[in-house]
C-alpha atoms as a PDB file:
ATOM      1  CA  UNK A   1      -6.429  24.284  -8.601  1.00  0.00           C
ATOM      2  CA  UNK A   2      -9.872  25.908  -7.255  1.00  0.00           C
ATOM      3  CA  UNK A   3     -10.413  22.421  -5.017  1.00  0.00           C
ATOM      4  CA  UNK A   4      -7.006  21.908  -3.308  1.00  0.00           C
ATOM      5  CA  UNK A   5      -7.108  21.344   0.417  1.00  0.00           C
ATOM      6  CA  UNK A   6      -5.289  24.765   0.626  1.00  0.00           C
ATOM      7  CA  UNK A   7      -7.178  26.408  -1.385  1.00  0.00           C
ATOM      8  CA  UNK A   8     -10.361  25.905   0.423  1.00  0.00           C
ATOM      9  CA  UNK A   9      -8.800  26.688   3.599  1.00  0.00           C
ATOM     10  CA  UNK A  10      -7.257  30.036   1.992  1.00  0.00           C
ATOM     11  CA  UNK A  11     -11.306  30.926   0.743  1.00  0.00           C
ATOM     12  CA  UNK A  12     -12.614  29.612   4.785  1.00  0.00           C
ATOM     13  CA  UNK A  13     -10.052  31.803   6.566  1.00  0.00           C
ATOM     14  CA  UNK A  14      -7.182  33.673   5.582  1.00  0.00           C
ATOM     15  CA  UNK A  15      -6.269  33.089   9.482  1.00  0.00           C
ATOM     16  CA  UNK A  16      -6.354  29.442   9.723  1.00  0.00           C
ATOM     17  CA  UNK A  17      -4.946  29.000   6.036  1.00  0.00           C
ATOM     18  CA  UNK A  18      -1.363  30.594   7.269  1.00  0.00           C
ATOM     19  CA  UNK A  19      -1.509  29.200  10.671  1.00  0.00           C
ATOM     20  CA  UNK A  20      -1.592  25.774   8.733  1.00  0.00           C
ATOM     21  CA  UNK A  21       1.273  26.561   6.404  1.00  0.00           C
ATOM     22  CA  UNK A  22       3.168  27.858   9.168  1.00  0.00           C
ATOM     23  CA  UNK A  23       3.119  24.578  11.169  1.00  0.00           C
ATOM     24  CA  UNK A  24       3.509  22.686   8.011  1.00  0.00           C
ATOM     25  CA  UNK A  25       6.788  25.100   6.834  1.00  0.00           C
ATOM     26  CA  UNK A  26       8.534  25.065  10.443  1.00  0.00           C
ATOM     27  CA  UNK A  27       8.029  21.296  10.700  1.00  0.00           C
ATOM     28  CA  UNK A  28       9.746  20.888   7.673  1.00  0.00           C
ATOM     29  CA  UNK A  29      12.139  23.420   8.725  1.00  0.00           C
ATOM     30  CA  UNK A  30      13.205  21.930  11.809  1.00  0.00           C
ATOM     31  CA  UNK A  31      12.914  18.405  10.434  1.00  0.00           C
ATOM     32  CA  UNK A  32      15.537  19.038   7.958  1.00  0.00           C
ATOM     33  CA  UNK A  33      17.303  20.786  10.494  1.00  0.00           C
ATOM     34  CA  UNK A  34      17.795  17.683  12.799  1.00  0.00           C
ATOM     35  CA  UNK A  35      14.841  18.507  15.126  1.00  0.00           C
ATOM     36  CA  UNK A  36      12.286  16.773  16.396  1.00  0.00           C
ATOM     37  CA  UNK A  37       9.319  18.589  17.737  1.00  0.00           C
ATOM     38  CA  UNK A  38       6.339  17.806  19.366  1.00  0.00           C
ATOM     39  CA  UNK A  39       5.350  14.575  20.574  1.00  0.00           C
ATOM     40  CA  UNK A  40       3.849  13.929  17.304  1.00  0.00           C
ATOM     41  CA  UNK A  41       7.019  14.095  15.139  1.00  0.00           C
ATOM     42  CA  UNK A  42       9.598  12.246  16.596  1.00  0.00           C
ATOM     43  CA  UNK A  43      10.816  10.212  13.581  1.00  0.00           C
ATOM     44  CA  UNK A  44      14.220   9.088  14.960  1.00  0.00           C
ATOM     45  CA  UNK A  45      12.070   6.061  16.742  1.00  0.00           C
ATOM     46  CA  UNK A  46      11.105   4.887  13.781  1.00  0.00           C
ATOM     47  CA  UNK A  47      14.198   5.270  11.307  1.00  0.00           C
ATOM     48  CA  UNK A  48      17.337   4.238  13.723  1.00  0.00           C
ATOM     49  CA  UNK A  49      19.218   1.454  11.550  1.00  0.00           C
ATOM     50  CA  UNK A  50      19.202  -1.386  13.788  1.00  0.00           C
ATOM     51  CA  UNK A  51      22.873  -3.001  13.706  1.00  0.00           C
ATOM     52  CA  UNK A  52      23.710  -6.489  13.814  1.00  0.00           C
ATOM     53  CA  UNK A  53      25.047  -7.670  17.318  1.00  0.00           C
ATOM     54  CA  UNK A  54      27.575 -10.341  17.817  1.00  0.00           C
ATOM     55  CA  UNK A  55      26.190 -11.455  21.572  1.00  0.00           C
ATOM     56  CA  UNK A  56      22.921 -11.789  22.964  1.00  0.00           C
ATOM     57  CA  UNK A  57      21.934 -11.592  26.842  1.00  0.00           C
ATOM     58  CA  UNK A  58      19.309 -13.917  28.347  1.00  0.00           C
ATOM     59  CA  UNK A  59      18.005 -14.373  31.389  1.00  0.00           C
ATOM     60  CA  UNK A  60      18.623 -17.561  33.695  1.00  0.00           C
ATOM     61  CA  UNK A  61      15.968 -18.411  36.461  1.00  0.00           C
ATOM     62  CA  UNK A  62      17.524 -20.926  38.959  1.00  0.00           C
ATOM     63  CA  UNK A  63      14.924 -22.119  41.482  1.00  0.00           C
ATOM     64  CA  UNK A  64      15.639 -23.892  43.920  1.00  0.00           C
ATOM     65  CA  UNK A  65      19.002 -25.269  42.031  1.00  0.00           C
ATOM     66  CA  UNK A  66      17.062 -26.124  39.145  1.00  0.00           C
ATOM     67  CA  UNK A  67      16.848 -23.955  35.650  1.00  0.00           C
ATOM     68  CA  UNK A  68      13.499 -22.359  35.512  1.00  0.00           C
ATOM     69  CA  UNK A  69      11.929 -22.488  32.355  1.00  0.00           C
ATOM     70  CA  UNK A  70      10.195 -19.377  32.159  1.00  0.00           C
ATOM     71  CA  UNK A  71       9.469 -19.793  28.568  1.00  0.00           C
ATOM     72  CA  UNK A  72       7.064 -22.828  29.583  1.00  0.00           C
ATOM     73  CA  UNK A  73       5.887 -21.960  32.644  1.00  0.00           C
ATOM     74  CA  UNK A  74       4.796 -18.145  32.474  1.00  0.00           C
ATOM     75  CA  UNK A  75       1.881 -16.493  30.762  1.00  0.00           C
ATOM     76  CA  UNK A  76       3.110 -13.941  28.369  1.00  0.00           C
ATOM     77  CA  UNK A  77       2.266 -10.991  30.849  1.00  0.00           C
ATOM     78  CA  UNK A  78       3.895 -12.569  33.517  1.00  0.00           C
ATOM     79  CA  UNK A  79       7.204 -13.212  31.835  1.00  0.00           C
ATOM     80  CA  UNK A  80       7.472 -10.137  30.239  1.00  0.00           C
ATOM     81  CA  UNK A  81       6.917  -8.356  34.247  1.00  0.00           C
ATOM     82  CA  UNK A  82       9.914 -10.749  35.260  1.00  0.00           C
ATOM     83  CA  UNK A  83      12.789 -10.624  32.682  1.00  0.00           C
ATOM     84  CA  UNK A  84      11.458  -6.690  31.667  1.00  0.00           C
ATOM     85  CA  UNK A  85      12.039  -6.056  35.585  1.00  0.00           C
ATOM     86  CA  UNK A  86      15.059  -8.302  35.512  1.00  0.00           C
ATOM     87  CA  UNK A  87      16.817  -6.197  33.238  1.00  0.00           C
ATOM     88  CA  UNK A  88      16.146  -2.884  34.431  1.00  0.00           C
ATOM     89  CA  UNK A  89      17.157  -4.523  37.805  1.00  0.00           C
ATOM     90  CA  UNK A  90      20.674  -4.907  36.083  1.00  0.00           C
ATOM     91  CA  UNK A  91      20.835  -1.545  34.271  1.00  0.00           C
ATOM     92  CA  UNK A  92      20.433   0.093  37.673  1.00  0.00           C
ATOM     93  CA  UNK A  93      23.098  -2.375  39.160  1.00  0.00           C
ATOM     94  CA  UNK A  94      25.218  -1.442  36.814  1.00  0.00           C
ATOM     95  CA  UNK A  95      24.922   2.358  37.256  1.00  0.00           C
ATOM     96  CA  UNK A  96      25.570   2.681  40.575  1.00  0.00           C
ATOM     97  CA  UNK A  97      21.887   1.680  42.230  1.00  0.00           C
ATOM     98  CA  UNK A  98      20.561   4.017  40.084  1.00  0.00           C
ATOM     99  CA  UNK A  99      17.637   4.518  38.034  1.00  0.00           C
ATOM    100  CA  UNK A 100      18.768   4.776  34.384  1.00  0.00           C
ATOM    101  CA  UNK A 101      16.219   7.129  33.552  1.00  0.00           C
ATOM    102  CA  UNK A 102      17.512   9.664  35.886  1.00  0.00           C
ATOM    103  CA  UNK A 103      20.938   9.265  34.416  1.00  0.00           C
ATOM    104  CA  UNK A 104      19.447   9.289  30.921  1.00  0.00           C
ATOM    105  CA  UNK A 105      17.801  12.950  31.614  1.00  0.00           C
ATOM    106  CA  UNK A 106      20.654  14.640  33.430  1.00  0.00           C
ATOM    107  CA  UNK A 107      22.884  13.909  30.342  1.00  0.00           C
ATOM    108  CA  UNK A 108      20.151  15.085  27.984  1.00  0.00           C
ATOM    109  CA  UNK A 109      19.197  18.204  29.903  1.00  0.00           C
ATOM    110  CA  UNK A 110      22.073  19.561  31.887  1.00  0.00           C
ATOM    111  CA  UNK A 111      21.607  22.282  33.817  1.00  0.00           C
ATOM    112  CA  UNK A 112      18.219  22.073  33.061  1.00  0.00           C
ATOM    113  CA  UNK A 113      17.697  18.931  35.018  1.00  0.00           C
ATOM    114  CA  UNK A 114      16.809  20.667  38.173  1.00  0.00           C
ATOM    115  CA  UNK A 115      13.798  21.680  36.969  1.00  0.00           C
ATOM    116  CA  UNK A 116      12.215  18.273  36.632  1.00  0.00           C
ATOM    117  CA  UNK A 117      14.206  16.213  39.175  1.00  0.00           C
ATOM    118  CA  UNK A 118      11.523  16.174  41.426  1.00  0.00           C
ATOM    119  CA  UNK A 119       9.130  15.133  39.567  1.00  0.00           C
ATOM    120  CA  UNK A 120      11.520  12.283  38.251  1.00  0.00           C
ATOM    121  CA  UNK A 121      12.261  10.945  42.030  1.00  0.00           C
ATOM    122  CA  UNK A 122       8.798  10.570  42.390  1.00  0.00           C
ATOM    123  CA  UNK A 123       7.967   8.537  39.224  1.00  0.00           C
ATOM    124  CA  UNK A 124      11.582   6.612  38.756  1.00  0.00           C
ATOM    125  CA  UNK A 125      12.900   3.742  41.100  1.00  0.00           C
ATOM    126  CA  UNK A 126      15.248   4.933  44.183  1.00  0.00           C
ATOM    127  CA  UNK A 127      17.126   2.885  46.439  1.00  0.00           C
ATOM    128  CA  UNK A 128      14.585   1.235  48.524  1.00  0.00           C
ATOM    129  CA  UNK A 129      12.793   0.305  45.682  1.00  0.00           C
ATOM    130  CA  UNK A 130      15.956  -0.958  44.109  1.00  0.00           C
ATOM    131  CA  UNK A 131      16.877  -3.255  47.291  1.00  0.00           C
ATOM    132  CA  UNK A 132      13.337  -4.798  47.879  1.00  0.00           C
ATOM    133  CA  UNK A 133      13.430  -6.102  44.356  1.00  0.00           C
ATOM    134  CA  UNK A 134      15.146  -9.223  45.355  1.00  0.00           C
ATOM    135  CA  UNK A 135      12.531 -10.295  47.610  1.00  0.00           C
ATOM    136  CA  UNK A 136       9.898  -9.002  45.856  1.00  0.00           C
ATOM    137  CA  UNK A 137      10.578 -11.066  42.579  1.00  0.00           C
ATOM    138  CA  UNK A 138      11.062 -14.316  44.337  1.00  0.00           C
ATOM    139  CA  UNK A 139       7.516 -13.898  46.319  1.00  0.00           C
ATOM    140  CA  UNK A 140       6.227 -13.136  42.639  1.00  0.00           C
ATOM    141  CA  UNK A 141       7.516 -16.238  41.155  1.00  0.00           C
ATOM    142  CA  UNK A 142       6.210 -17.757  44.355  1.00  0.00           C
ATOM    143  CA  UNK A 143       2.578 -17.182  43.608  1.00  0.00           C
ATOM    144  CA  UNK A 144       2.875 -16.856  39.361  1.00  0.00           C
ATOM    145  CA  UNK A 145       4.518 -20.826  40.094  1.00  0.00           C
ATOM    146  CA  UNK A 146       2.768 -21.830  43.066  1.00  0.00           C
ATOM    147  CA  UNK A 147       5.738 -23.767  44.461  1.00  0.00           C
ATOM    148  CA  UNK A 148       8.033 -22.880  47.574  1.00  0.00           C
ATOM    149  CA  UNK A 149      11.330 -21.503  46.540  1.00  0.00           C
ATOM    150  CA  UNK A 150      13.838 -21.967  48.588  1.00  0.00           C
ATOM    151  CA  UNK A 151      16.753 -20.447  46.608  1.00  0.00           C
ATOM    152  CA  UNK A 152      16.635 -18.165  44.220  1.00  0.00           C
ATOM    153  CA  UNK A 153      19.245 -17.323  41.612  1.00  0.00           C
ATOM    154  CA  UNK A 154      19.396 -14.969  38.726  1.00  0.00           C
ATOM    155  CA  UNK A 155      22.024 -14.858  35.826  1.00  0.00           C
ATOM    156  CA  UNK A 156      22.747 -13.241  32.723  1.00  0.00           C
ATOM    157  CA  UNK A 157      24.122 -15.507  30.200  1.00  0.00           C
ATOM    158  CA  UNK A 158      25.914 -14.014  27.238  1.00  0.00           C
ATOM    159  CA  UNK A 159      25.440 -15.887  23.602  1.00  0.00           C
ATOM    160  CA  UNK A 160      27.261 -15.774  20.245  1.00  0.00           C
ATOM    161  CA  UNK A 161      26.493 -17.393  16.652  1.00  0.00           C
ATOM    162  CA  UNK A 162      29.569 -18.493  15.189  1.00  0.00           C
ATOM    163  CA  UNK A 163      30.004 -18.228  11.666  1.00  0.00           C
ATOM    164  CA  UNK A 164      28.190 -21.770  11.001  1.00  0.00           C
ATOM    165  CA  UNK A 165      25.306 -20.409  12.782  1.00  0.00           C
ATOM    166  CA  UNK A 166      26.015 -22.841  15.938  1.00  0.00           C
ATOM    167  CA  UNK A 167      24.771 -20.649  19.437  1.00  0.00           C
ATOM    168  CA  UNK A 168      27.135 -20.753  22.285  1.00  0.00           C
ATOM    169  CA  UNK A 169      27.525 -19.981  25.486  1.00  0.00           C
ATOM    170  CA  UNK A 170      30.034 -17.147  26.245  1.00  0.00           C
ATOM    171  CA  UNK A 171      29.408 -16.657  29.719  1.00  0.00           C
ATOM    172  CA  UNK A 172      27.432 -16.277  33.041  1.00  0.00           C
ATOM    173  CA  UNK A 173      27.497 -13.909  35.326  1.00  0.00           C
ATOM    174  CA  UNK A 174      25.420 -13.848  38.219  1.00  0.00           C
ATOM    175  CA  UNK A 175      22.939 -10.659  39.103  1.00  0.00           C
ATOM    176  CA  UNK A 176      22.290 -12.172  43.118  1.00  0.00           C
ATOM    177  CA  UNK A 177      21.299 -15.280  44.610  1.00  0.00           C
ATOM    178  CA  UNK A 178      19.060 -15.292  47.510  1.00  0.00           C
ATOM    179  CA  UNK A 179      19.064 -18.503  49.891  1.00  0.00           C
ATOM    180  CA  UNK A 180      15.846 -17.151  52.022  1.00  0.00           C
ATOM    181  CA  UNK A 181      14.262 -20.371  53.575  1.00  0.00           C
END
């Protein structure tokens, strides 16, 4: 008993030893309660079940009429900028030109949001940033391809696995096509 951890802390300072069982106590406390403090504890990132989905979306690169293997044809780093991008491209399409991270705060703080929304238009994507996207993904695929493109169009296709385990195509719907040159 005389060389536990808290023990030794207890005979090193009396101070210290409750500060430690403090922290330790109201963690637990506030764990079990259904809060998650601190940076340090935020164990609903690691425990969220992960459920089964019927459909998956995926990306499809057109380029110049022809399907763009990205797969192939893009480093890692490179791929992961473009269909990452892609897809927050769509999430703001689909709220309204807005950046989903502003819409994800508002609903999580309230009336509180004031407080950082300035901070958040500086650091999140706005309008102008949402329109030159277009453009500035097809001079990107430009240079990461080192071809011309003279059309550019970008789709998200929607697959299923039936029951045999055979992938199909549901459907395609188009995020924008740009016919620059």
């Amino acid at each position: 008993m005389q060389n536990t951890y808290f023990h030794r802390l207890y005979q090193h300072s009396k101070t210290l030893f409750w500060s430690v069982v403090i922290f330790c106590g109201m963690t637990l406390l506030l764990t079990f309660a259904g809060h998650q403090i601190t940076p340090f504890f935020l164990w609903g990132m690691f425990s969220e079940k992960e459920h089964i989905r019927k459909t998956h979306e995926v990306i499809e690169i057109r380029l110049n009429g022809e399907t763009f293997n990205y797969t192939q044809e893009l480093i890692d780093a490179n791929r992961h900028l473009v269909t990452g991008s892609i897809f927050y491209y769509d999430k703001m399409k689909k709220n309204e030109d807005t950046d989903p991270t502003r819409t994800f705060f508002q609903e999580k703080l309230g009336n509180n949001y004031t407080k950082i929304k300035p901070t958040l238009e500086r650091i999140t994507n706005d309008k102008a940033q949402y329109e030159a996207f277009q453009a500035w993904l097809m001079r990107y695929l430009e240079r990461s391809t080192q071809h011309e493109i003279k059309t550019l169009d970008v789709n998200m296709q929607t697959w299923a696995y039936e029951e045999s385990g055979q992938l199909n195509l549901i459907n395609t719907k188009p995020i924008f096509t740009i016919n620059d040159k």
